[in-house]
PDB file of N, CA and C in Angstrom:
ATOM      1  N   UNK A   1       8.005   0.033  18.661  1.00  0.00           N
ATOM      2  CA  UNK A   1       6.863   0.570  17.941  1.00  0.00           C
ATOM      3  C   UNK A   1       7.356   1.531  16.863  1.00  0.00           C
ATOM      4  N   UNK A   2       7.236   1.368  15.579  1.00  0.00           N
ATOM      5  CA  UNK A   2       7.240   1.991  14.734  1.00  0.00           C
ATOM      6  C   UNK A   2       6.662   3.416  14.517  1.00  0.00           C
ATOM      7  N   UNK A   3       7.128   4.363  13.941  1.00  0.00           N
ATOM      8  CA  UNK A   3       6.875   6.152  14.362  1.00  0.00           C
ATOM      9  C   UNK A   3       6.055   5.889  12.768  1.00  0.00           C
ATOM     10  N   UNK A   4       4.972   6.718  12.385  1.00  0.00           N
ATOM     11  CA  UNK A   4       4.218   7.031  11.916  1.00  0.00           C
ATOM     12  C   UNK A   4       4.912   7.663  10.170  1.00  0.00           C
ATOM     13  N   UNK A   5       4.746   7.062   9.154  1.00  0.00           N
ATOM     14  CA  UNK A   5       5.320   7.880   7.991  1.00  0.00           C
ATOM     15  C   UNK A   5       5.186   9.058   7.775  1.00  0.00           C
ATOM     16  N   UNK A   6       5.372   9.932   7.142  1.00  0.00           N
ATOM     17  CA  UNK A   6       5.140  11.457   6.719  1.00  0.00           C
ATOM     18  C   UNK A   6       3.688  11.170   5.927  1.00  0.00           C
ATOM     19  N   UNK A   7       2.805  11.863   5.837  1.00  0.00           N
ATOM     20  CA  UNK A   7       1.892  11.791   5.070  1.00  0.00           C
ATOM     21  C   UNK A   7       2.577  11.743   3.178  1.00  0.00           C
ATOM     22  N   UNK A   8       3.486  12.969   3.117  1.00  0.00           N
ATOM     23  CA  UNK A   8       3.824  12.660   1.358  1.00  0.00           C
ATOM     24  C   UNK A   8       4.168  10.879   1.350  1.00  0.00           C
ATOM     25  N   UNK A   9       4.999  10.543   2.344  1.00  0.00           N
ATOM     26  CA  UNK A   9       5.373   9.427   2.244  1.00  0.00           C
ATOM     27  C   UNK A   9       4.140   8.496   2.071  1.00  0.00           C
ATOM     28  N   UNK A  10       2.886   7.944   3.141  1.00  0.00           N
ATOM     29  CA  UNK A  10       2.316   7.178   2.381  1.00  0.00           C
ATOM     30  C   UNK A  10       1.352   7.819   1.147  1.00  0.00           C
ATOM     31  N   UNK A  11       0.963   9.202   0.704  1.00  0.00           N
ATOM     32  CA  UNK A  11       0.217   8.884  -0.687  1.00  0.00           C
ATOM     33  C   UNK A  11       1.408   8.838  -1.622  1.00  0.00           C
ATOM     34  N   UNK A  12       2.780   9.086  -1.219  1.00  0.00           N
ATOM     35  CA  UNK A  12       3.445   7.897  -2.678  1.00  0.00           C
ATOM     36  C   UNK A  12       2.956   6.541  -2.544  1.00  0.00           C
ATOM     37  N   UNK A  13       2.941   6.627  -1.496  1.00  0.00           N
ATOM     38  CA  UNK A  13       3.148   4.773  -1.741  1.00  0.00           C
ATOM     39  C   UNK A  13       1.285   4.353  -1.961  1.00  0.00           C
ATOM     40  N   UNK A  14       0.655   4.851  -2.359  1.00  0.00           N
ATOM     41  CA  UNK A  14      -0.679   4.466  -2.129  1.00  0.00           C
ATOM     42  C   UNK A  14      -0.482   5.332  -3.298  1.00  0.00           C
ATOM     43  N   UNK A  15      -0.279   6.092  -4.356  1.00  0.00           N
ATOM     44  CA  UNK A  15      -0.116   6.265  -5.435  1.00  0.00           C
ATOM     45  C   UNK A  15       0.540   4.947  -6.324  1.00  0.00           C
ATOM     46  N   UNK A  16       1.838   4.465  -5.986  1.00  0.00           N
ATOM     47  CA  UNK A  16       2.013   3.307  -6.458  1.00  0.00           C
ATOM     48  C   UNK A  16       1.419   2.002  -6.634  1.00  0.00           C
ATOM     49  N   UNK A  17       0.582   2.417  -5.259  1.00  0.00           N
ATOM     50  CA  UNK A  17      -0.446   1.352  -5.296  1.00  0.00           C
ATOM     51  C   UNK A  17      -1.841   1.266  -6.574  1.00  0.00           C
ATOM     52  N   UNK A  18      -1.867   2.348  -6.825  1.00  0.00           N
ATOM     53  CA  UNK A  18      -2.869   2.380  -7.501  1.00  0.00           C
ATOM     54  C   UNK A  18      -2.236   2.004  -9.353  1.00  0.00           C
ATOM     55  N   UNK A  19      -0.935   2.343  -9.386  1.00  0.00           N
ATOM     56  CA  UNK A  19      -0.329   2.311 -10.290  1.00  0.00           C
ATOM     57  C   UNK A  19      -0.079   0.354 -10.484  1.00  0.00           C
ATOM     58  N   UNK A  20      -0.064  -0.217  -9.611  1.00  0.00           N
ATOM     59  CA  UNK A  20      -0.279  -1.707  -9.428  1.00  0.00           C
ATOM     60  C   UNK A  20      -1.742  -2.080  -9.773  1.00  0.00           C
ATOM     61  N   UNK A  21      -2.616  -1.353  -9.643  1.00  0.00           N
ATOM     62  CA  UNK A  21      -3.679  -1.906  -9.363  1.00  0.00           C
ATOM     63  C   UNK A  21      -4.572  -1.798 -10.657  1.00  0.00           C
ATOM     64  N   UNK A  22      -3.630  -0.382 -11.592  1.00  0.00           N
ATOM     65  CA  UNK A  22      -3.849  -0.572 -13.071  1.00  0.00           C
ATOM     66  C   UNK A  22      -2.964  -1.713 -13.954  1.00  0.00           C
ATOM     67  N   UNK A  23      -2.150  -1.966 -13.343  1.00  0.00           N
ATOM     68  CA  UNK A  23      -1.798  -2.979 -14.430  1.00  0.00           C
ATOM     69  C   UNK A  23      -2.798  -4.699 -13.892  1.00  0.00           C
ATOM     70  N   UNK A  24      -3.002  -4.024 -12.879  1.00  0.00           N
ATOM     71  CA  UNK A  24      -3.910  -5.708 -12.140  1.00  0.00           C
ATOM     72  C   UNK A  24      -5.265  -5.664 -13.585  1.00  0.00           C
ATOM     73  N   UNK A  25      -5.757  -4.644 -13.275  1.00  0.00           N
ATOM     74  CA  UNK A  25      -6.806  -4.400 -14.313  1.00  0.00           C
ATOM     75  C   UNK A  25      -6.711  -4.685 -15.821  1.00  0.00           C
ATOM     76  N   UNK A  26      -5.120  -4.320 -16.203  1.00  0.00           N
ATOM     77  CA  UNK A  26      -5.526  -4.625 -17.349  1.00  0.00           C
ATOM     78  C   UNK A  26      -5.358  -6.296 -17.687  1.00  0.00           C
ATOM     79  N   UNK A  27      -4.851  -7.219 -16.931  1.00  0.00           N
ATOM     80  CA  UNK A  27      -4.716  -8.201 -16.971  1.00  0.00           C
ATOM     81  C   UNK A  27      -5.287  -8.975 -16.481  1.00  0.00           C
ATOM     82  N   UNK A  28      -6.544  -8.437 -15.648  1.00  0.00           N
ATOM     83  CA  UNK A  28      -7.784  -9.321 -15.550  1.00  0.00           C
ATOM     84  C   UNK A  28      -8.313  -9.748 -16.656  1.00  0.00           C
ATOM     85  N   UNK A  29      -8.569 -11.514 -16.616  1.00  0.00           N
ATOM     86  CA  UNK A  29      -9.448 -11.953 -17.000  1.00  0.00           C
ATOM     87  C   UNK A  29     -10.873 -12.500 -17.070  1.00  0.00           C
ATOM     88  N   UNK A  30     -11.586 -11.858 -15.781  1.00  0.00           N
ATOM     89  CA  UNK A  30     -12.999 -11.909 -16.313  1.00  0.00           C
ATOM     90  C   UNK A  30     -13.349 -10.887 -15.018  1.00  0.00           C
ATOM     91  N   UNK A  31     -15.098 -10.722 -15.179  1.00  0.00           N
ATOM     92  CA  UNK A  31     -15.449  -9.636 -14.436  1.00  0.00           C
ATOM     93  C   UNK A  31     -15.085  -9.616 -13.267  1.00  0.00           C
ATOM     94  N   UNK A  32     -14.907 -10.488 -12.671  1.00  0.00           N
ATOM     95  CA  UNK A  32     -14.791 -10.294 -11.092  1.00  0.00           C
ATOM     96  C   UNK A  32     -13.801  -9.765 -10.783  1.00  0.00           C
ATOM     97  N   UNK A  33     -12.446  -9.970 -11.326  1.00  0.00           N
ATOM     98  CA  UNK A  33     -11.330  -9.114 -11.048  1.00  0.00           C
ATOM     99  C   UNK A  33     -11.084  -8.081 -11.501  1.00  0.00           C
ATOM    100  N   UNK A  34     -11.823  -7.863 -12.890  1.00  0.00           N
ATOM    101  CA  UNK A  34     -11.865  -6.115 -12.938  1.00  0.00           C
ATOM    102  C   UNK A  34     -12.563  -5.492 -11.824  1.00  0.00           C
ATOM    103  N   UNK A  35     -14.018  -6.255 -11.469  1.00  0.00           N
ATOM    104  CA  UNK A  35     -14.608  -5.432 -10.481  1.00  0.00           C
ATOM    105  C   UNK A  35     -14.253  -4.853  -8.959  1.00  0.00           C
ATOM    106  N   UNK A  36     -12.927  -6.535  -8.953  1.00  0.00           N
ATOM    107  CA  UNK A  36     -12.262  -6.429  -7.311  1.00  0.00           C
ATOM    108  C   UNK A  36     -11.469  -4.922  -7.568  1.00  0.00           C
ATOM    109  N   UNK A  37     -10.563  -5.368  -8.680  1.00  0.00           N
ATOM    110  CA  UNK A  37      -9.611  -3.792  -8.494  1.00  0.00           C
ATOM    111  C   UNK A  37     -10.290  -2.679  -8.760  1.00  0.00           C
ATOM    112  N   UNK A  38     -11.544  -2.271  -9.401  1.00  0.00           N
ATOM    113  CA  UNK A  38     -12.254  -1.266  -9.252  1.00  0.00           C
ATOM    114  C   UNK A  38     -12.469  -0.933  -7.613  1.00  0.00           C
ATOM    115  N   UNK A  39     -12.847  -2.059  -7.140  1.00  0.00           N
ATOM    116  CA  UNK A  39     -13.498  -1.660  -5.678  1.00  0.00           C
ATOM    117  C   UNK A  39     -11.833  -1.417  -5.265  1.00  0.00           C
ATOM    118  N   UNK A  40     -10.865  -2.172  -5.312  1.00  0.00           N
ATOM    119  CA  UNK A  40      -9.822  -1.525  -4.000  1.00  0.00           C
ATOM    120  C   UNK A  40      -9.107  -0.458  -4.287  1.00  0.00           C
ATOM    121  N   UNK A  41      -9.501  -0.044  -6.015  1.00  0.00           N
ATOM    122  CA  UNK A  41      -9.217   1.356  -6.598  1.00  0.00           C
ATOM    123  C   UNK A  41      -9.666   2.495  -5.542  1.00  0.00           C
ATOM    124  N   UNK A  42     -10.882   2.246  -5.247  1.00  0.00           N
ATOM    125  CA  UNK A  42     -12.058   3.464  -5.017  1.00  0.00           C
ATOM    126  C   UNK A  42     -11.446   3.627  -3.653  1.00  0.00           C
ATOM    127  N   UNK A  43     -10.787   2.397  -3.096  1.00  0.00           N
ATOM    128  CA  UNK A  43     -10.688   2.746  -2.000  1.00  0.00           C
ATOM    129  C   UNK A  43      -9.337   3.743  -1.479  1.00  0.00           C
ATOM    130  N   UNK A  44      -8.627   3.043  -2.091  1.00  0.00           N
ATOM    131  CA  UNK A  44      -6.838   3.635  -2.161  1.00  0.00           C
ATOM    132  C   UNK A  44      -7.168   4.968  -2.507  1.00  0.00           C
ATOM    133  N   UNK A  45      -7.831   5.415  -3.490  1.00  0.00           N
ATOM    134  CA  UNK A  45      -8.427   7.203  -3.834  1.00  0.00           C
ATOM    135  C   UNK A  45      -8.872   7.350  -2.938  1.00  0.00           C
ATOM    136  N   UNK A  46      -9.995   6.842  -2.671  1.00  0.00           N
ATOM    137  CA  UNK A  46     -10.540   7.713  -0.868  1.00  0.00           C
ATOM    138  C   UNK A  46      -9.650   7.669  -0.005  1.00  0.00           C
ATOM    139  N   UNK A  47      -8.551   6.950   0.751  1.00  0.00           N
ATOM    140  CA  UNK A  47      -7.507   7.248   1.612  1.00  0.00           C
ATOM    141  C   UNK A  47      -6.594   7.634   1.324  1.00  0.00           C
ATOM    142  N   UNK A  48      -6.395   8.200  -0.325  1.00  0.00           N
ATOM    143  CA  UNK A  48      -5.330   9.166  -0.680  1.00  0.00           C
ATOM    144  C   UNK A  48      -6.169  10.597  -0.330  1.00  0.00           C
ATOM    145  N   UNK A  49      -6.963  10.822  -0.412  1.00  0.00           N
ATOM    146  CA  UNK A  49      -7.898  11.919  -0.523  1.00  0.00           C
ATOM    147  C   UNK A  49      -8.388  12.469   1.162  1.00  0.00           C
ATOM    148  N   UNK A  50      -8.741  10.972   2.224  1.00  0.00           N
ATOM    149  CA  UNK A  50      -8.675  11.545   3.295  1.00  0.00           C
ATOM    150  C   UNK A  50      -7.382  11.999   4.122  1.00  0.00           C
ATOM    151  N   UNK A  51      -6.438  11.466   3.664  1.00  0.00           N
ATOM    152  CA  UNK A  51      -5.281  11.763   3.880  1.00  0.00           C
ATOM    153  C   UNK A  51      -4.514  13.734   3.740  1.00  0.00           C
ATOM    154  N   UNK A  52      -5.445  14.237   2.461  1.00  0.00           N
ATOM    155  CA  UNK A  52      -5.029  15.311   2.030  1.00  0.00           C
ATOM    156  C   UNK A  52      -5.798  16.527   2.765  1.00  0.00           C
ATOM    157  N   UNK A  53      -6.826  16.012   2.964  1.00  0.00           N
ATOM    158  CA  UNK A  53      -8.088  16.683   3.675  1.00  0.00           C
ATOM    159  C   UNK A  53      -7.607  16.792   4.875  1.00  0.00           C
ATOM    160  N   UNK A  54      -7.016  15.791   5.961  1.00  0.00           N
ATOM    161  CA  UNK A  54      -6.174  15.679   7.368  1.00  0.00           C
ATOM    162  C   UNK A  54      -5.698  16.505   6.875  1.00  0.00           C
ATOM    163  N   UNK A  55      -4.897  16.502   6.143  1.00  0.00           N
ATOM    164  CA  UNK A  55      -3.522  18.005   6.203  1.00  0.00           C
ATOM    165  C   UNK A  55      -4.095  19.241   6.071  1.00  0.00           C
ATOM    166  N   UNK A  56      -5.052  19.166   5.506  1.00  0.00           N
ATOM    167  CA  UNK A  56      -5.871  20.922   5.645  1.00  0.00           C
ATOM    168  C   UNK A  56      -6.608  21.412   6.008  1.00  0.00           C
ATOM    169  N   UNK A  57      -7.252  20.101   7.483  1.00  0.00           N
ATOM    170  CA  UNK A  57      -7.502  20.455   8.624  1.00  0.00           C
ATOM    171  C   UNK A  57      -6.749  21.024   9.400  1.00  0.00           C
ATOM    172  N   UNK A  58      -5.239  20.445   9.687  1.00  0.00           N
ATOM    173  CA  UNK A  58      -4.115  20.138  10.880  1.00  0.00           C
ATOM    174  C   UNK A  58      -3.883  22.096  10.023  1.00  0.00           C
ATOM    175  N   UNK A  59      -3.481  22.630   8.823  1.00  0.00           N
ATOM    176  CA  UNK A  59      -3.305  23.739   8.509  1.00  0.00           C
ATOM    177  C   UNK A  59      -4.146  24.827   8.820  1.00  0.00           C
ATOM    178  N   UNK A  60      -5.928  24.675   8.727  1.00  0.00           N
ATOM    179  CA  UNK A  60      -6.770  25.390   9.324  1.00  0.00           C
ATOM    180  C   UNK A  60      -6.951  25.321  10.793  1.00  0.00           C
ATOM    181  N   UNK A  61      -6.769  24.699  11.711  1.00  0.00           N
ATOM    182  CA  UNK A  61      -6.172  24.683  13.060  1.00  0.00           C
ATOM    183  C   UNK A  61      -4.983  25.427  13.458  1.00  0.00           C
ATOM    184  N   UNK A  62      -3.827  25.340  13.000  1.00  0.00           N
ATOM    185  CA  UNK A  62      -2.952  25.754  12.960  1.00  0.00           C
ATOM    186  C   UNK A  62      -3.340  27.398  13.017  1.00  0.00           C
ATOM    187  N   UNK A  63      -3.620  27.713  11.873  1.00  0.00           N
ATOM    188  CA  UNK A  63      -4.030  28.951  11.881  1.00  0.00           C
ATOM    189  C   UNK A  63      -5.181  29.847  12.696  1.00  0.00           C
ATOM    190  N   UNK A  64      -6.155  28.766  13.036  1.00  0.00           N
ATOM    191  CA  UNK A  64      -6.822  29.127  13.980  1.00  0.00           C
ATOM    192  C   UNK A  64      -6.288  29.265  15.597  1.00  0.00           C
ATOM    193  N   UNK A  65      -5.848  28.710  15.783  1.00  0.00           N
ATOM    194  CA  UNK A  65      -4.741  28.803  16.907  1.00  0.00           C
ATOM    195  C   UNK A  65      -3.978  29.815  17.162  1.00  0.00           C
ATOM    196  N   UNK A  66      -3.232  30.658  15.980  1.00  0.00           N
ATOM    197  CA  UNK A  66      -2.828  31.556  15.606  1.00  0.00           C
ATOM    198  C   UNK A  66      -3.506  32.974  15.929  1.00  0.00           C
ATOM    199  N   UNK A  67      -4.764  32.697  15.367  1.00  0.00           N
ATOM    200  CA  UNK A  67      -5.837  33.704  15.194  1.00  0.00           C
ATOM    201  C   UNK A  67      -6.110  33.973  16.556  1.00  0.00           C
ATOM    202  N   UNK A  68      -6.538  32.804  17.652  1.00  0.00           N
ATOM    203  CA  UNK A  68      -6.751  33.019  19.070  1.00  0.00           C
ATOM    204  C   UNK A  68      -5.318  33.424  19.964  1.00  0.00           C
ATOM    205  N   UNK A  69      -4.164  33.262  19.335  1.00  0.00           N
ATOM    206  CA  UNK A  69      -3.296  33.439  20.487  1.00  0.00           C
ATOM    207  C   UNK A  69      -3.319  35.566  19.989  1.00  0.00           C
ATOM    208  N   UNK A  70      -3.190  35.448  19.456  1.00  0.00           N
ATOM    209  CA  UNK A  70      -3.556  37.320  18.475  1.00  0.00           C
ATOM    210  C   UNK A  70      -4.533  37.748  19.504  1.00  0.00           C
ATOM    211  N   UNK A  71      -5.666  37.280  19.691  1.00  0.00           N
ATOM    212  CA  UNK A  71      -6.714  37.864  20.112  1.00  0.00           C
ATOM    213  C   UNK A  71      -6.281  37.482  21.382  1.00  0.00           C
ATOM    214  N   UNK A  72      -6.031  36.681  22.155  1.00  0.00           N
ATOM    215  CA  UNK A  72      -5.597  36.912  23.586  1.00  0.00           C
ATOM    216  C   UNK A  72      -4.571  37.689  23.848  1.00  0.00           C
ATOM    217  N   UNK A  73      -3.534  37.547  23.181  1.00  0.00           N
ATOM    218  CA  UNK A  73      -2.430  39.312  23.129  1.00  0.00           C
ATOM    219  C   UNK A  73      -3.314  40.390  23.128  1.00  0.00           C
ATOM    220  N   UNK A  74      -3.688  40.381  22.343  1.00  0.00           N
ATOM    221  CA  UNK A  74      -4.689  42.070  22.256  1.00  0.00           C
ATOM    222  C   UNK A  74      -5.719  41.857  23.730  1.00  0.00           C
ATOM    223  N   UNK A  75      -6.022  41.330  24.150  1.00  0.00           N
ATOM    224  CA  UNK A  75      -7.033  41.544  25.178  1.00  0.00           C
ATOM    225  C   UNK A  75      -5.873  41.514  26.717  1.00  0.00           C
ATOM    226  N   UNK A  76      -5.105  41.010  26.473  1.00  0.00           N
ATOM    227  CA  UNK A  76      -4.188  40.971  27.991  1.00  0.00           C
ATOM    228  C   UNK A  76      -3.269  42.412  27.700  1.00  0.00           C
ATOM    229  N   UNK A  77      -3.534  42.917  26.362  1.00  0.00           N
ATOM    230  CA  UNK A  77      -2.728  44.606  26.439  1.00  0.00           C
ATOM    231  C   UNK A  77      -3.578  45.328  26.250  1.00  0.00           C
TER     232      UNK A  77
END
C-alpha cells in the first residue's frame, strides 16, 4: 500500500494539471471541449483549494490542542 503524498506534493501536481488543461483549451475545437476542460478546471481548483483549507484546519487544531494542554497545566498546578 502506497503512503500518502505530502500535500505541497499533490497541489504541484494538480497545478500542472491545470497547466495541461490550459493548453487542452486552447486547442479545443468546438464547444464541448472547451466546456469539458472548463468543468475539470473548476474542479482541479476546488481540490487544490480543499486541499489548502485541510492544512489550516490540521494548523488550527494543532494549536488548539496546544491551548488545552496550557489550560490543563494551569489547573493540575
Amino acid at each position: 500500500m502506497e503512503k500518502h503524498k505530502p500535500s505541497e506534493q499533490i497541489i504541484q501536481d494538480l497545478d500542472n494539471m491545470l497547466s495541461k488543461l490550459n493548453a487542452m483549451e486552447i486547442i479545443a475545437s468546438n464547444e464541448f471541449q472547451k466546456n469539458s476542460v472548463q468543468v475539470m478546471r473548476s474542479l482541479v481548483e476546488g481540490q487544490i483549494h480543499s486541499i489548502k483549507e485541510f492544512d489550516h484546519l490540521k494548523k488550527a487544531l494543532d494549536l488548539m490542542m496546544l491551548q488545552i494542554f496550557d489550560v490543563q497545566n494551569k489547573v493540575k498546578n
